[in-house]
C-alpha atoms as a PDB file:
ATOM      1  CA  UNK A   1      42.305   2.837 -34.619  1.00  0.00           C
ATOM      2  CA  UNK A   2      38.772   3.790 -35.528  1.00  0.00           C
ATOM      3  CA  UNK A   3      36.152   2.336 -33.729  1.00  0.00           C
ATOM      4  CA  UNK A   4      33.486  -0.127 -35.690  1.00  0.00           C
ATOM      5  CA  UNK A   5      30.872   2.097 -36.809  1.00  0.00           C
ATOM      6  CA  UNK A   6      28.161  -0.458 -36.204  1.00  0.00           C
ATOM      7  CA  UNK A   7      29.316  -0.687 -32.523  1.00  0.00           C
ATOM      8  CA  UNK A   8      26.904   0.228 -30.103  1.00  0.00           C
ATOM      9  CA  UNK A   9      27.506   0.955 -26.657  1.00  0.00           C
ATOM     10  CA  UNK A  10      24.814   0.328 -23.886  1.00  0.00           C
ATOM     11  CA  UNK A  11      25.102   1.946 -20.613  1.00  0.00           C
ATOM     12  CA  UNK A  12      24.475  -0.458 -17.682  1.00  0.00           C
ATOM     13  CA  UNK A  13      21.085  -0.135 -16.394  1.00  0.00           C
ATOM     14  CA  UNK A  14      20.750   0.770 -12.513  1.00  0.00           C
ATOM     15  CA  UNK A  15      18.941  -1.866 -10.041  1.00  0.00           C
ATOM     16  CA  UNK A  16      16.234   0.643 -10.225  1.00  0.00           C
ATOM     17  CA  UNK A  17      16.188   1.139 -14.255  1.00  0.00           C
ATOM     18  CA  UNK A  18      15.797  -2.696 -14.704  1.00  0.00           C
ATOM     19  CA  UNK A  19      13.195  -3.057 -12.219  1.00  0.00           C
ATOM     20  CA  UNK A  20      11.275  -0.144 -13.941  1.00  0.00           C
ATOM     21  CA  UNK A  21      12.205  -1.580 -17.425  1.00  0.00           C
ATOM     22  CA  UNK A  22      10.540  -5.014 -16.497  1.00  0.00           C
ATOM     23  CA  UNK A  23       7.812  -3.665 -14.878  1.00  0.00           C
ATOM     24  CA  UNK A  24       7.171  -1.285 -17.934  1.00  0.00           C
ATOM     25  CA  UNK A  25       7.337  -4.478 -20.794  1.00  0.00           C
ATOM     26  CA  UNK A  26       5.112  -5.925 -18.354  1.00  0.00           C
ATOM     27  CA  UNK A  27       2.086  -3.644 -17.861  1.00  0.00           C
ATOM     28  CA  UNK A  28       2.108  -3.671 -21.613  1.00  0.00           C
ATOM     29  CA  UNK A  29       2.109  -7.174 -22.119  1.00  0.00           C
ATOM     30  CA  UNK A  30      -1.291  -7.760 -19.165  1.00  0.00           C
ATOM     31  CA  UNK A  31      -2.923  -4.765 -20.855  1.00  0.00           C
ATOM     32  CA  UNK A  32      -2.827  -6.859 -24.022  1.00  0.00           C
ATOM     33  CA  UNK A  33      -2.995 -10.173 -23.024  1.00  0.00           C
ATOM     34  CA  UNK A  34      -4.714 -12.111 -20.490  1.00  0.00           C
ATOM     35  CA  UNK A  35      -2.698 -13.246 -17.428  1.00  0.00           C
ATOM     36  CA  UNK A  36      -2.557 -16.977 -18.673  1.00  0.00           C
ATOM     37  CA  UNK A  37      -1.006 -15.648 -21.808  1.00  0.00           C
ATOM     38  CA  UNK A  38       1.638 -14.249 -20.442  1.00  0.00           C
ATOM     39  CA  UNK A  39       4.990 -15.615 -20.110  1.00  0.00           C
ATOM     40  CA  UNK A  40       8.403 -14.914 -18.691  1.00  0.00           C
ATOM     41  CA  UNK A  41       9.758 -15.740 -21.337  1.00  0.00           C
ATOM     42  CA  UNK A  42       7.955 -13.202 -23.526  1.00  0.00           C
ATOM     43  CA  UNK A  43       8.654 -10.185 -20.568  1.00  0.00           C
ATOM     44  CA  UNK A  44      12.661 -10.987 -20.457  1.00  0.00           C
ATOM     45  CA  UNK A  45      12.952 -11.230 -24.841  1.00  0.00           C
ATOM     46  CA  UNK A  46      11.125  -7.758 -24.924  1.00  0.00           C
ATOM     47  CA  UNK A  47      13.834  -6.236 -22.056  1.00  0.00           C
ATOM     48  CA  UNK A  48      16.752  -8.007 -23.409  1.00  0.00           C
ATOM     49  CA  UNK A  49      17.631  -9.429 -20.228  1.00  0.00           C
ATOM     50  CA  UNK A  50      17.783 -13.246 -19.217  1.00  0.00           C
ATOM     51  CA  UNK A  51      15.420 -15.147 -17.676  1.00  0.00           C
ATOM     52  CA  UNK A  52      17.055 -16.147 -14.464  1.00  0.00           C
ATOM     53  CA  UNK A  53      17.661 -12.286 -13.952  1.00  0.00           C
ATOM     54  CA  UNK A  54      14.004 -11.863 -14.467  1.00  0.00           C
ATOM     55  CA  UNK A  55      13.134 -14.074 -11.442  1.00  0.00           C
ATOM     56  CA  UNK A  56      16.187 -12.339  -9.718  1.00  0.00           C
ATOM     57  CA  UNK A  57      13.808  -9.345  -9.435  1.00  0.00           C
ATOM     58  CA  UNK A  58      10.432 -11.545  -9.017  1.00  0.00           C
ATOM     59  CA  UNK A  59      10.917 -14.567  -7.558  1.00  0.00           C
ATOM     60  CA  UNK A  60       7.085 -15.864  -9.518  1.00  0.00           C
ATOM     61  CA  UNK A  61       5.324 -14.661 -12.061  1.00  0.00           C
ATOM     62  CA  UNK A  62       2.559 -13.922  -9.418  1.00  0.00           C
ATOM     63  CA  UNK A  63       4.871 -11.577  -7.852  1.00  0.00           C
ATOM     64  CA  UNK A  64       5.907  -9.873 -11.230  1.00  0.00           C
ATOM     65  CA  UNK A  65       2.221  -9.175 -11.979  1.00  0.00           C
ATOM     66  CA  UNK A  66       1.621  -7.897  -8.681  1.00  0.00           C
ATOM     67  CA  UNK A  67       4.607  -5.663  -9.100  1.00  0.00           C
ATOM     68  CA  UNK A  68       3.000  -4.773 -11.986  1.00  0.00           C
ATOM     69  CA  UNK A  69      -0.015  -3.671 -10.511  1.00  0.00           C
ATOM     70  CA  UNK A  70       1.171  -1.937  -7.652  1.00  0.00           C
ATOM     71  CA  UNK A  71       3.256   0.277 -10.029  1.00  0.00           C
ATOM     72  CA  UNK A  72      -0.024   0.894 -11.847  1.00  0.00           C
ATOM     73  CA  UNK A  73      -1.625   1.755  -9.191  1.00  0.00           C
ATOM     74  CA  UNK A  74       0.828   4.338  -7.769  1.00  0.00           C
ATOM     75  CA  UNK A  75       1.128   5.967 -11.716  1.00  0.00           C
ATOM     76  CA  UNK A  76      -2.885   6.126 -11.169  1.00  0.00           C
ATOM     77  CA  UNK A  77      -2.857   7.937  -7.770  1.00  0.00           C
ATOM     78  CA  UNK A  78      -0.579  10.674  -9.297  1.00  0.00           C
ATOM     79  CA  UNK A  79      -2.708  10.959 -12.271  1.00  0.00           C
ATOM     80  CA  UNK A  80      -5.790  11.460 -10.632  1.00  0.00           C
ATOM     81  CA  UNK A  81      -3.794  13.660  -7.748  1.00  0.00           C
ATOM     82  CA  UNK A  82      -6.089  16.728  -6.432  1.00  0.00           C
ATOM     83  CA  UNK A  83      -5.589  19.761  -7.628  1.00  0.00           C
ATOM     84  CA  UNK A  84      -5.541  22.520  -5.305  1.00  0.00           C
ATOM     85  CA  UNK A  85      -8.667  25.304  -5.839  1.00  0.00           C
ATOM     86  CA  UNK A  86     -10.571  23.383  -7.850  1.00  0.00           C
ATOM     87  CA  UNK A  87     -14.028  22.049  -6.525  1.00  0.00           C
ATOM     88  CA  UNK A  88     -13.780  18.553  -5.733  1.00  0.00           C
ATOM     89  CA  UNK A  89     -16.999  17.885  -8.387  1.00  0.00           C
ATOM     90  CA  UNK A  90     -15.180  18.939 -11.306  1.00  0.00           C
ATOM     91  CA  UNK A  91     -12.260  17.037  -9.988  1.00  0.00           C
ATOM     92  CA  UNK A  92     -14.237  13.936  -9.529  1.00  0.00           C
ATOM     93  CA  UNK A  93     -15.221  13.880 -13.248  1.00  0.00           C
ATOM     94  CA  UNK A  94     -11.917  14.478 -14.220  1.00  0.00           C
ATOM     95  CA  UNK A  95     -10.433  11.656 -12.228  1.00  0.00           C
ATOM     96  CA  UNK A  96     -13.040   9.093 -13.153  1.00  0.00           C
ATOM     97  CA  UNK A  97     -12.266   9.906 -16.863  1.00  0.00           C
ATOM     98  CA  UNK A  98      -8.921   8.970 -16.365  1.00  0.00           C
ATOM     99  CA  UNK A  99      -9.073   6.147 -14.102  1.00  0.00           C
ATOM    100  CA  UNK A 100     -11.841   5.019 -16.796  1.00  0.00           C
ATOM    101  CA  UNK A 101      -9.570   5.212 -19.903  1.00  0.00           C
ATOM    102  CA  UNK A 102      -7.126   3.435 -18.116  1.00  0.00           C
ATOM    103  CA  UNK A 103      -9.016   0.643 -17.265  1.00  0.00           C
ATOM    104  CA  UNK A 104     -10.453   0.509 -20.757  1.00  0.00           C
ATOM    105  CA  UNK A 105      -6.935   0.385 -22.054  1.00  0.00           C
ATOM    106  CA  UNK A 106      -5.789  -2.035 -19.501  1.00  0.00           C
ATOM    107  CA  UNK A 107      -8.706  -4.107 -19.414  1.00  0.00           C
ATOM    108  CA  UNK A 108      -6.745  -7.590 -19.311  1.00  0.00           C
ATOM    109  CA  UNK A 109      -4.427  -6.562 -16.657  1.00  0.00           C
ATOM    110  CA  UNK A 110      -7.730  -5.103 -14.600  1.00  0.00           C
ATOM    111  CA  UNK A 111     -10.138  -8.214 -15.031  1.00  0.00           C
ATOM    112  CA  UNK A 112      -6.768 -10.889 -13.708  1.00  0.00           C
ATOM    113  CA  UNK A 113      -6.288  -8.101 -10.785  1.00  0.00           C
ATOM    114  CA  UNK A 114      -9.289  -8.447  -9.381  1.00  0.00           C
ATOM    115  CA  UNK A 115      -9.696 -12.257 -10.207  1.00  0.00           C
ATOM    116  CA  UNK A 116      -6.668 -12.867  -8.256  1.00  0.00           C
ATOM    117  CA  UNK A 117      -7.639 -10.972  -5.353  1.00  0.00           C
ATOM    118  CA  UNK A 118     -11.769 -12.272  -5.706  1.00  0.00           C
ATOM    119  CA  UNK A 119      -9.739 -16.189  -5.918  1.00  0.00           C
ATOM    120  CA  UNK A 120      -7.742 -15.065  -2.199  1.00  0.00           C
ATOM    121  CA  UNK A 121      -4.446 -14.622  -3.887  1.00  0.00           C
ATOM    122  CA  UNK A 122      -2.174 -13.513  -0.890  1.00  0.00           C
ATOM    123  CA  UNK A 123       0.378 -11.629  -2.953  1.00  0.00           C
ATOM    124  CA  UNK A 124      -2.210  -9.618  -5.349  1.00  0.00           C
ATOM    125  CA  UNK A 125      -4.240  -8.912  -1.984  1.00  0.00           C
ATOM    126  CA  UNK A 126      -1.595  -7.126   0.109  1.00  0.00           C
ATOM    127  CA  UNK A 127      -1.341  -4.697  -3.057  1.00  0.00           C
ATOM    128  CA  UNK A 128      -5.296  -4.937  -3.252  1.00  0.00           C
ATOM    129  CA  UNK A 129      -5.445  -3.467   0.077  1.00  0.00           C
ATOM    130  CA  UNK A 130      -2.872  -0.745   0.054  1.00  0.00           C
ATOM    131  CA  UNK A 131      -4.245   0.349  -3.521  1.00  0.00           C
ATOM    132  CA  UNK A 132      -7.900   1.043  -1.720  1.00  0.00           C
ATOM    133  CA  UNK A 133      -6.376   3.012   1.171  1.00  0.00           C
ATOM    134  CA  UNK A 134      -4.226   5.264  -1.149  1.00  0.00           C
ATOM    135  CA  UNK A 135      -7.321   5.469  -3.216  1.00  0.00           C
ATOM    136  CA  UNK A 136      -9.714   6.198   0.097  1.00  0.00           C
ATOM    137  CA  UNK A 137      -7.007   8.437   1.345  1.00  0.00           C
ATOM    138  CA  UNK A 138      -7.024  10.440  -1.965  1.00  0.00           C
ATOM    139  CA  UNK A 139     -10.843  11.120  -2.346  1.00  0.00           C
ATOM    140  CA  UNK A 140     -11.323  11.858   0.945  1.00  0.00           C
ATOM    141  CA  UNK A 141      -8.176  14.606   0.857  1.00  0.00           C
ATOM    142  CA  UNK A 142     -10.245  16.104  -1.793  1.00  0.00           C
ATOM    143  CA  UNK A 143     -13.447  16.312  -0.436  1.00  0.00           C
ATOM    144  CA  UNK A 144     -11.392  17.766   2.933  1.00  0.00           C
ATOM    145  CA  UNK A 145      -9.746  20.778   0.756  1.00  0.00           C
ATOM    146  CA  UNK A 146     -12.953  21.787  -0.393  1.00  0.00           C
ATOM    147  CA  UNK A 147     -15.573  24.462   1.280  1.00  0.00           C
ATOM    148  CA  UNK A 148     -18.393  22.615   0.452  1.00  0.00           C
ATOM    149  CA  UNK A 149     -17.230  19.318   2.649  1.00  0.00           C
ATOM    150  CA  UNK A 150     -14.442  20.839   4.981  1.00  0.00           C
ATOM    151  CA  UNK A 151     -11.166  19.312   6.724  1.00  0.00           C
ATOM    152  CA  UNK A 152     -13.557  17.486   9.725  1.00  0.00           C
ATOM    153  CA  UNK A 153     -15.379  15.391   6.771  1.00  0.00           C
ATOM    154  CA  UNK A 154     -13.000  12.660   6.040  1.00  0.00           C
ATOM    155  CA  UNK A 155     -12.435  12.087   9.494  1.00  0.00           C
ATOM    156  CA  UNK A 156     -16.471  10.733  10.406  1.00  0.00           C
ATOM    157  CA  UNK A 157     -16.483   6.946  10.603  1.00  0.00           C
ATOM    158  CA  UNK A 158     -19.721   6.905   8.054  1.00  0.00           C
ATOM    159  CA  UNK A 159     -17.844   9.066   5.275  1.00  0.00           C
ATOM    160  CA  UNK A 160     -15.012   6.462   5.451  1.00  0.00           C
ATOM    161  CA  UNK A 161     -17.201   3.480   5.262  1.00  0.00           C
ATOM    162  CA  UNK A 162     -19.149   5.616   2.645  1.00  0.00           C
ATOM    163  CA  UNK A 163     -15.860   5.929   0.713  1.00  0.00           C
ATOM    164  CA  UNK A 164     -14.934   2.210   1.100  1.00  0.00           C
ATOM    165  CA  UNK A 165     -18.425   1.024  -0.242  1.00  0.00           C
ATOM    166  CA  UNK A 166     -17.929   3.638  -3.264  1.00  0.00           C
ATOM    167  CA  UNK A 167     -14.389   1.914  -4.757  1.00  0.00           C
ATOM    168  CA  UNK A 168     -16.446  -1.599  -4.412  1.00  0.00           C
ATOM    169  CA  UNK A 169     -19.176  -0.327  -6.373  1.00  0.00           C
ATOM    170  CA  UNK A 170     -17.315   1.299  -8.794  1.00  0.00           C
ATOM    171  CA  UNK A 171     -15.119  -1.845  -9.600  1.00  0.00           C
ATOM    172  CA  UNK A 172     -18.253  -4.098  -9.827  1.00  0.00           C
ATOM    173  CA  UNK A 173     -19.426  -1.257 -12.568  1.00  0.00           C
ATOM    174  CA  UNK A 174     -15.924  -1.219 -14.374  1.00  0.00           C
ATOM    175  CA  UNK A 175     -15.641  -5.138 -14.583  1.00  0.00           C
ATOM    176  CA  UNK A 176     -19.152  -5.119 -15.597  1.00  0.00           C
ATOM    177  CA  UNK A 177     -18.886  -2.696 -18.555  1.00  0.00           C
ATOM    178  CA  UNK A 178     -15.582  -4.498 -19.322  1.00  0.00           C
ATOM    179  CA  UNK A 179     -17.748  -7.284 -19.939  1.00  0.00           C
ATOM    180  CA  UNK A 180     -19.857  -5.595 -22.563  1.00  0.00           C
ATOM    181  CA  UNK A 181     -22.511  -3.935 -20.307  1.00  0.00           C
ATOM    182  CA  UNK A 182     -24.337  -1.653 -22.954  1.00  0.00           C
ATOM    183  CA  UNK A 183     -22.813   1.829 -21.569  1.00  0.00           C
ATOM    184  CA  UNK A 184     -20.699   4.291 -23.077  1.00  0.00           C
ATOM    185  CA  UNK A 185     -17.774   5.754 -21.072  1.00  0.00           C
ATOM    186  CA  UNK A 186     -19.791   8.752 -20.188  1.00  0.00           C
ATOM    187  CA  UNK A 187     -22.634   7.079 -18.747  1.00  0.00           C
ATOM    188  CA  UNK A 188     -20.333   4.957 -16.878  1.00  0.00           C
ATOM    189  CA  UNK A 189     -18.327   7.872 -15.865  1.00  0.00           C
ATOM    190  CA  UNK A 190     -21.621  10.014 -14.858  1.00  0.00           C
ATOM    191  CA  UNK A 191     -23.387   6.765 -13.059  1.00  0.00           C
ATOM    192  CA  UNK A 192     -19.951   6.236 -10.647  1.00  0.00           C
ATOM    193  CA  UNK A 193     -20.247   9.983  -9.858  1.00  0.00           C
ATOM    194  CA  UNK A 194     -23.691  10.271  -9.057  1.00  0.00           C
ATOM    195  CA  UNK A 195     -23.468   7.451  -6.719  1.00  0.00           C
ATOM    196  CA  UNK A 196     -20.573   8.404  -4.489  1.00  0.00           C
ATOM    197  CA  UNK A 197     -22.188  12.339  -4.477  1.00  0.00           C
ATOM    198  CA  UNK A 198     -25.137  10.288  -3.325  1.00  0.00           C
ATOM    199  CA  UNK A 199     -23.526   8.604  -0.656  1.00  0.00           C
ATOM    200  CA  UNK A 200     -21.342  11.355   0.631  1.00  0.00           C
ATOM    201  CA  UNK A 201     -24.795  13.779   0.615  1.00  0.00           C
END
């Protein structure tokens, strides 16, 4: 018997696969949107899936945006990854021009990140905290490989703290041009550069 052409088969999604497939609808919906305009509902339509197995995953939509961000985060780290040989100044323009593109694309989702963790938010600042150590660890990995800093410079106390101050300052810059600070992405990209060369000089 021949099968109903407009049968379509769909191959059961792994634990893993619907986890990424949530979190995937839902960094594009909080790049979009801000976080109050979000809704479950709107995340489980997209995926196909119900709602209760949405909150299977996340138990709150606090924890689903968090989730969100963390995933982010870690896609950002690899994006921005060292590359081997290459002088950590050309790779520090190169990584703020991505990491600035993102958050120009994902402005929503960036602004409610750091509102949640500015507000206290307990879930969105465990994934604060471990997103500015992988980020500190990164940069000062990079500055390590190179000649010009060597594999004793991460390790001084003042370089770390340097480091630390440096991710502050250039999230107060990005939230500030995301709220219309008369810059283009070059100067913004040039000004975050020149400050942490300044501090790590």
């Amino acid at each position: 018997m021949a099968s109903n052409p407009g049968e379509r088969t769909r191959r059961r999604l792994s634990t893993e696969e619907r986890r990424e497939q949530l979190l995937s609808v839902g960094a594009g919906l909080f790049s979009e949107s801000p976080y109050d305009e979000v809704w479950i509902e709107q995340v489980a339509e997209i995926a196909g899936v119900s709602r209760g197995l949405l909150y299977h995953y996340f138990p709150t939509k606090r924890d689903f945006f968090a989730a969100v961000v963390e995933r982010e985060s870690e896609r950002m780290l690899r994006m921005t990854e060292a590359v081997p040989g290459v002088p950590a100044r050309e790779q520090l323009t190169a990584g703020l021009d991505t990491y600035l593109a993102y958050v120009e694309a994902h402005a929503h989702g960036y602004r409610a990140f750091h509102r949640a963790d500015a507000a206290g938010d307990q879930v969105v600042r465990r994934v604060y905290r471990r997103a500015l150590a992988a980020q500190e660890r990164q940069i000062l990995a990079a500055r390590a490989a190179d000649p010009e800093f060597g594999p004793a410079f991460g390790q001084r106390p003042e370089v770390r703290l340097a480091v630390r101050g440096w991710l502050a300052f250039t999230t107060a810059v990005c939230l500030e041009w995301l709220r219309g600070a008369d810059l283009t992405r070059d100067q913004v990209r040039d000004l975050c550069a020149r400050a942490l060369l300044g501090v790590l000089a």
